[in-house]
C-alpha atoms as a PDB file:
ATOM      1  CA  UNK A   1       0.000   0.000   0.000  1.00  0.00           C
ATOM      2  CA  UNK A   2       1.388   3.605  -0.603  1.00  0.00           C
ATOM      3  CA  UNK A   3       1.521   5.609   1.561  1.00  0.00           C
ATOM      4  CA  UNK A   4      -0.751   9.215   2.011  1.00  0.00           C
ATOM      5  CA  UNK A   5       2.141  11.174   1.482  1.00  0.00           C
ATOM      6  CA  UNK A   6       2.910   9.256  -1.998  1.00  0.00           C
ATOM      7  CA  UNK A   7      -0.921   9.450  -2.980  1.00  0.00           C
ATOM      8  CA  UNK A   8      -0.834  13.187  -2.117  1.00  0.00           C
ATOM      9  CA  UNK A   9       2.153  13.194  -4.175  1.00  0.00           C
ATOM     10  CA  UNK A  10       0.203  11.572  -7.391  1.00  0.00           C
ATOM     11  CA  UNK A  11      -2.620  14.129  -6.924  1.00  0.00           C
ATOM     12  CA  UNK A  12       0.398  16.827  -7.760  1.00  0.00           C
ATOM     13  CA  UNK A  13       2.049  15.039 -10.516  1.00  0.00           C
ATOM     14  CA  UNK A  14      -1.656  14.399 -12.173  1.00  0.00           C
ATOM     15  CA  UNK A  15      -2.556  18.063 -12.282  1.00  0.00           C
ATOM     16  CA  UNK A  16      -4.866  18.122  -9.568  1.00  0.00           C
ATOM     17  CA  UNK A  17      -6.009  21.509  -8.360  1.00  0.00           C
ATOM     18  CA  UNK A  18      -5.562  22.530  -4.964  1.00  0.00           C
ATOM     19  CA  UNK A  19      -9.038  22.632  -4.276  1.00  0.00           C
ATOM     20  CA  UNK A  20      -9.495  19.261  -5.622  1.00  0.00           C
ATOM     21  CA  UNK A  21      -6.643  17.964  -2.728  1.00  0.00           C
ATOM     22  CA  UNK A  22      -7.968  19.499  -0.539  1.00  0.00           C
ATOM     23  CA  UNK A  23     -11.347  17.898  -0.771  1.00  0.00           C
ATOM     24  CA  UNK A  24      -9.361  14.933  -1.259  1.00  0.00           C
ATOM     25  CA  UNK A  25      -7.974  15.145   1.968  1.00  0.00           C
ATOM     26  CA  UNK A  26     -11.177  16.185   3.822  1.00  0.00           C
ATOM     27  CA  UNK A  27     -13.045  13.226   1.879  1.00  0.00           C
ATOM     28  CA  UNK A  28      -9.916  10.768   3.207  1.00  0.00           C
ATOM     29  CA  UNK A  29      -9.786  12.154   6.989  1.00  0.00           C
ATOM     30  CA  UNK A  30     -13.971  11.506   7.577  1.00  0.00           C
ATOM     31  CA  UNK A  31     -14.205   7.969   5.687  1.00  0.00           C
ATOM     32  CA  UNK A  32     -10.958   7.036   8.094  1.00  0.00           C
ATOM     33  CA  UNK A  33     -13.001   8.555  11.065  1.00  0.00           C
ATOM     34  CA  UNK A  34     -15.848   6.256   9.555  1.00  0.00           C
ATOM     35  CA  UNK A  35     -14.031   3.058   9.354  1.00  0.00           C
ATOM     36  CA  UNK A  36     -12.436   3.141  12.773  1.00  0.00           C
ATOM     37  CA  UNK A  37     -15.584   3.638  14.115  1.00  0.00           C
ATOM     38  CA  UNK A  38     -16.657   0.629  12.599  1.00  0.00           C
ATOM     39  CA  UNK A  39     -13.454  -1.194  13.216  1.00  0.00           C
ATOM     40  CA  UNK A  40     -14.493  -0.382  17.057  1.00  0.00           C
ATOM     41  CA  UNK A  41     -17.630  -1.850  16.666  1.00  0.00           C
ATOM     42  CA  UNK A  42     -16.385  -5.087  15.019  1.00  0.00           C
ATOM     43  CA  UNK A  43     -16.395  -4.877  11.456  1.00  0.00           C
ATOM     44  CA  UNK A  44     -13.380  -6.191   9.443  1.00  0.00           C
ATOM     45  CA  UNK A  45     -12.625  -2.640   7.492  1.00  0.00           C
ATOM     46  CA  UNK A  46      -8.780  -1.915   5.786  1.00  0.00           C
ATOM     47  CA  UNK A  47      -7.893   1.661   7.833  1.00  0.00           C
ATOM     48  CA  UNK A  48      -5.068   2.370   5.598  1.00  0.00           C
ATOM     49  CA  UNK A  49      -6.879   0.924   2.435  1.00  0.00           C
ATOM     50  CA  UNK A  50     -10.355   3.559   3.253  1.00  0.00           C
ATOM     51  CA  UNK A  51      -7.121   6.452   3.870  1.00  0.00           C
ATOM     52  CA  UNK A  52      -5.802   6.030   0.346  1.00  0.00           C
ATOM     53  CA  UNK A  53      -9.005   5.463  -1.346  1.00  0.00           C
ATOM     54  CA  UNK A  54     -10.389   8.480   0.222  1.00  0.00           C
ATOM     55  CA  UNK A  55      -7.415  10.349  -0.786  1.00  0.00           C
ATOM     56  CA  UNK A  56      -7.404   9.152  -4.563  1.00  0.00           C
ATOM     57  CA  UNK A  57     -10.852   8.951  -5.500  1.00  0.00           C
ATOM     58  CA  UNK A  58     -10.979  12.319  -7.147  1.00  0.00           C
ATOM     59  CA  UNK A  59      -7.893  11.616  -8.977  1.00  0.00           C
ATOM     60  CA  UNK A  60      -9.852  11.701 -12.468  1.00  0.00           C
ATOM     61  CA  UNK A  61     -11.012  15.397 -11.568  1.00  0.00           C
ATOM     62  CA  UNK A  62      -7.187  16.406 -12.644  1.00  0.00           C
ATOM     63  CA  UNK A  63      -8.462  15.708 -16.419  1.00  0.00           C
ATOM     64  CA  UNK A  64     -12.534  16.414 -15.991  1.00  0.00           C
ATOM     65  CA  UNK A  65     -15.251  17.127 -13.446  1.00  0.00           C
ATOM     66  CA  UNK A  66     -17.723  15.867 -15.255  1.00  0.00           C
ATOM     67  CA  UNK A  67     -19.168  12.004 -14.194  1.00  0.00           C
ATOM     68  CA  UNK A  68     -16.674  10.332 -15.990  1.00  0.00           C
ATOM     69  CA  UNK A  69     -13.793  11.477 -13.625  1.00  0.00           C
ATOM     70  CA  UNK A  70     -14.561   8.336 -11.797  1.00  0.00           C
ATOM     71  CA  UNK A  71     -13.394   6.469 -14.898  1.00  0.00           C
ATOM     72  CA  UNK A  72     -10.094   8.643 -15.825  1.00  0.00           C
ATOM     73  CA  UNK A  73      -8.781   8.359 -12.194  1.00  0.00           C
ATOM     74  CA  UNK A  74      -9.758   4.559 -12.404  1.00  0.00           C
ATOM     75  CA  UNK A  75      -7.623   4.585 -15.650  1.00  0.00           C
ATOM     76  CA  UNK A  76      -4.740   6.908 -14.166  1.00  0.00           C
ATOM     77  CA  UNK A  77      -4.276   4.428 -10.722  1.00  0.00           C
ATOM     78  CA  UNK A  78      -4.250   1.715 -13.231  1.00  0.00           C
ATOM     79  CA  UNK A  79      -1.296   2.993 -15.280  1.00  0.00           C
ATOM     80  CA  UNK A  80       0.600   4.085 -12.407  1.00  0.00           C
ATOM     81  CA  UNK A  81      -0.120   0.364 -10.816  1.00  0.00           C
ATOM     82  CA  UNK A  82      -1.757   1.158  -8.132  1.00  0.00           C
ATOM     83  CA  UNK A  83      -3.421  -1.481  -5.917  1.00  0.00           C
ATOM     84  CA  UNK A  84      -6.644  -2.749  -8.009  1.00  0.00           C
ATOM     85  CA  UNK A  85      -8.759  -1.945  -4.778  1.00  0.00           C
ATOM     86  CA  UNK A  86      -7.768   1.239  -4.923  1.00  0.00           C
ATOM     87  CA  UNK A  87      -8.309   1.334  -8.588  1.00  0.00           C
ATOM     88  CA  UNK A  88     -12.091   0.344  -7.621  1.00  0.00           C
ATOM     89  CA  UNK A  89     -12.453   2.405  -4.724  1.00  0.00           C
ATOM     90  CA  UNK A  90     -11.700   5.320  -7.554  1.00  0.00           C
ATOM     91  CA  UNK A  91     -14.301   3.630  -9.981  1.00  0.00           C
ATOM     92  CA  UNK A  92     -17.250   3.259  -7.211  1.00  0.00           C
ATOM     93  CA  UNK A  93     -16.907   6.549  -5.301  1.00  0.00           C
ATOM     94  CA  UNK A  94     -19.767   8.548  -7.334  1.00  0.00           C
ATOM     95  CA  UNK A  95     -22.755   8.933  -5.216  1.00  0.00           C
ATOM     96  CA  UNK A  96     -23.835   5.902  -4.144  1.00  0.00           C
ATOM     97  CA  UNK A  97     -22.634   3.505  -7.373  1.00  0.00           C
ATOM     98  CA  UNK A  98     -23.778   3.997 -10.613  1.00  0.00           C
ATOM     99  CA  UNK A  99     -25.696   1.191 -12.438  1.00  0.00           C
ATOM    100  CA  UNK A 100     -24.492  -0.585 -15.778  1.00  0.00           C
ATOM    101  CA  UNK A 101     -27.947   0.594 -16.949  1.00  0.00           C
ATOM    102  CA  UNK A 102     -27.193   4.268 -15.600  1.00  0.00           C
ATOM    103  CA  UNK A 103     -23.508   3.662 -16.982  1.00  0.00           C
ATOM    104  CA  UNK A 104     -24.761   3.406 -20.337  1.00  0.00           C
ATOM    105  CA  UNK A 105     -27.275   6.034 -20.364  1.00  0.00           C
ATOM    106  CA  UNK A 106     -24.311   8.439 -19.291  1.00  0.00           C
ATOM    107  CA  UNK A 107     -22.348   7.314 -21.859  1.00  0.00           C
ATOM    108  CA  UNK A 108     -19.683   5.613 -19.518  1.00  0.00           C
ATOM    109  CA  UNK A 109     -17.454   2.318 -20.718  1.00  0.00           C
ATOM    110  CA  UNK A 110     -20.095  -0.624 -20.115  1.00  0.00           C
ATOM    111  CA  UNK A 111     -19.722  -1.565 -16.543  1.00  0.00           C
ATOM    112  CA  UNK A 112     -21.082  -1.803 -12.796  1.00  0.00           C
ATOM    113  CA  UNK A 113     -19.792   1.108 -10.908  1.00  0.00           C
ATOM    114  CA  UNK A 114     -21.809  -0.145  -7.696  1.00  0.00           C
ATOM    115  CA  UNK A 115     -19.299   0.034  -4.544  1.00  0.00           C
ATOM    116  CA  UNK A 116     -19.385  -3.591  -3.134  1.00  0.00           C
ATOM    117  CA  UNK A 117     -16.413  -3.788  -0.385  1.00  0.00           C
ATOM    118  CA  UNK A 118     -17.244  -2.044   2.864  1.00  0.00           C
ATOM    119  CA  UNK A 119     -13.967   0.046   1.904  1.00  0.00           C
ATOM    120  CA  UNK A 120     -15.616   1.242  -1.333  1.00  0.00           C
ATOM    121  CA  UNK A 121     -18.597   2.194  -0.004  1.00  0.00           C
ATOM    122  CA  UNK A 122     -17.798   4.387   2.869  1.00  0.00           C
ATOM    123  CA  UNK A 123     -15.146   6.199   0.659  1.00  0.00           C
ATOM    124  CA  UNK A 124     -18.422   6.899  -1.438  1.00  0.00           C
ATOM    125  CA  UNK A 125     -20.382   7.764   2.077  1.00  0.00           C
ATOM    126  CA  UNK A 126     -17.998  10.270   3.165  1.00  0.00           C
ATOM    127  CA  UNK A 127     -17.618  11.659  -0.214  1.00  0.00           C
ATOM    128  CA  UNK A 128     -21.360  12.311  -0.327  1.00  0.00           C
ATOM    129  CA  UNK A 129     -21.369  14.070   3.143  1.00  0.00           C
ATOM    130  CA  UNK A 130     -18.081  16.603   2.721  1.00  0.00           C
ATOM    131  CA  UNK A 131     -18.802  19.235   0.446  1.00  0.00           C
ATOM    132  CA  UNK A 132     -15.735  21.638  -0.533  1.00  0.00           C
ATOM    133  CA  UNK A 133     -13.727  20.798   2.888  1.00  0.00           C
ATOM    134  CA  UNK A 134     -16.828  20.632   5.330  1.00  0.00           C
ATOM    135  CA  UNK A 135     -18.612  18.204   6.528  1.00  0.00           C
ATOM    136  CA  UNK A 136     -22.603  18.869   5.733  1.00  0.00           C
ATOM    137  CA  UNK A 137     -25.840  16.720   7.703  1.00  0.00           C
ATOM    138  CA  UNK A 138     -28.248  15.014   6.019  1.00  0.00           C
ATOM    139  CA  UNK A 139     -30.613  17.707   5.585  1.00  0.00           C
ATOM    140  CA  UNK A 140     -27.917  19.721   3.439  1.00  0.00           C
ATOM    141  CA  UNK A 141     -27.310  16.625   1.248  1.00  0.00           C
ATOM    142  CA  UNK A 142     -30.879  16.347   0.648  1.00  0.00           C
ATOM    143  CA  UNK A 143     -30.615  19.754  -0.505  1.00  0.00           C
ATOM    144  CA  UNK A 144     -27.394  19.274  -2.609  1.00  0.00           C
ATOM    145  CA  UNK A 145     -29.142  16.305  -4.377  1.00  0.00           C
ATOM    146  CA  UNK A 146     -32.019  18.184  -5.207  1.00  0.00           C
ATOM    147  CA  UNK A 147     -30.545  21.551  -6.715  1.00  0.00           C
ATOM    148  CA  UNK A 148     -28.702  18.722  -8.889  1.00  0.00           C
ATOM    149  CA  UNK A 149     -31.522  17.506 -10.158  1.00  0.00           C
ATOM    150  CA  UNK A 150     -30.556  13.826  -8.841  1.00  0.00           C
ATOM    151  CA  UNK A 151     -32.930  11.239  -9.826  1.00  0.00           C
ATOM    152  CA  UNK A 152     -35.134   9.840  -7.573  1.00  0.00           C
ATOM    153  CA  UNK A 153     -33.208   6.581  -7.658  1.00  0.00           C
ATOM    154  CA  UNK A 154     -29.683   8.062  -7.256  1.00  0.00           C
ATOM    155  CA  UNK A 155     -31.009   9.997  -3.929  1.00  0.00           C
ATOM    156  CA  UNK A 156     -32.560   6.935  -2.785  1.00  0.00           C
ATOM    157  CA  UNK A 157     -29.500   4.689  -3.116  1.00  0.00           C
ATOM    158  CA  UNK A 158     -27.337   7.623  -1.550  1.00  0.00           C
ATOM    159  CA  UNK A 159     -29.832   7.633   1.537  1.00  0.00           C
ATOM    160  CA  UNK A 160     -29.709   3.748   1.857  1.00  0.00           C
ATOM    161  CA  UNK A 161     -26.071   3.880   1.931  1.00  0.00           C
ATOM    162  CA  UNK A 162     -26.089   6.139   4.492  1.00  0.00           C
ATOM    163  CA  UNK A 163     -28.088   4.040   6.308  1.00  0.00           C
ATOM    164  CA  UNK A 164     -26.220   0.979   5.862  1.00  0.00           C
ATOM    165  CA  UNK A 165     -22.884   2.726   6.778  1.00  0.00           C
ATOM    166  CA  UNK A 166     -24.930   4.210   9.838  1.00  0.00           C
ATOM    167  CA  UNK A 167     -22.325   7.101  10.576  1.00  0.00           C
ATOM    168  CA  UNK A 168     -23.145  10.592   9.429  1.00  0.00           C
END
């Protein structure tokens, strides 16, 4: 596993914006707040593994913000051999998953973007719940979702993975 310096390090190299990192690291320091808690409650969750992935999963965003950032930073961590559950952590991180259905519709490569490791899917919880730096409730990300138009499914499957992570 790298280490957060090293991933902070990539974000550089890749072009990343400053703001970007510093979401990046916002995004990183909640999901490992996240996983210890549910470390301490006696799930089997990968600390270091949520650090990096929380660290890296905007990595795309240093070629496009659109929805396929997910994809680029997938395809970047790949290149640069990074760990393949990183890679997916990347991949998985938008909202709550995105459908192969959705996928398509959006014009993404044909594939499940659905976060299925514990790992993957509080990366994509805490990356729901900081926006900018900050740390919003679930009233505000009600709000966000709606001013962006997210479909009713997409707020649905946010809200259930909040649930299911059952730390916000």
């Amino acid at each position: 596993m790298i280490s957060p310096d090293r991933a902070l390090q990539i974000l550089r190299d890749e072009g990343c914006s400053e703001k970007v990192i510093v979401h990046c690291r916002a995004v990183s320091e909640y999901a490992s707040e996240i996983a210890e808690k549910l470390a301490a409650s006696g799930k089997t969750v990968d600390i270091e593994l949520v650090i990096i992935g929380g660290l890296l999963h905007d990595l795309g965003r240093s070629r496009s913000h659109g929805i396929d950032h997910a994809v680029i930073g997938a395809d970047i961590a790949m290149q640069l051999g990074l760990d393949p559950l990183i890679v997916n952590i990347i991949k998985k991180h938008i909202g709550a998953g995105i459908t192969r259905e959705e996928a398509k519709e959006l014009g993404l490569p044909d594939d499940d973007y659905m976060p299925s490791t514990l790992e993957e899917k509080i990366v994509a919880h805490a990356d729901n719940f900081i926006s900018g730096n900050e740390k919003i409730s679930m009233v505000q990300l009600r709000q966000k979702m709606k001013q962006k138009r997210f479909s009713d499914e997409s707020t649905a499957r946010i809200i259930l993975l909040a649930e299911e992570i059952g730390v916000y």
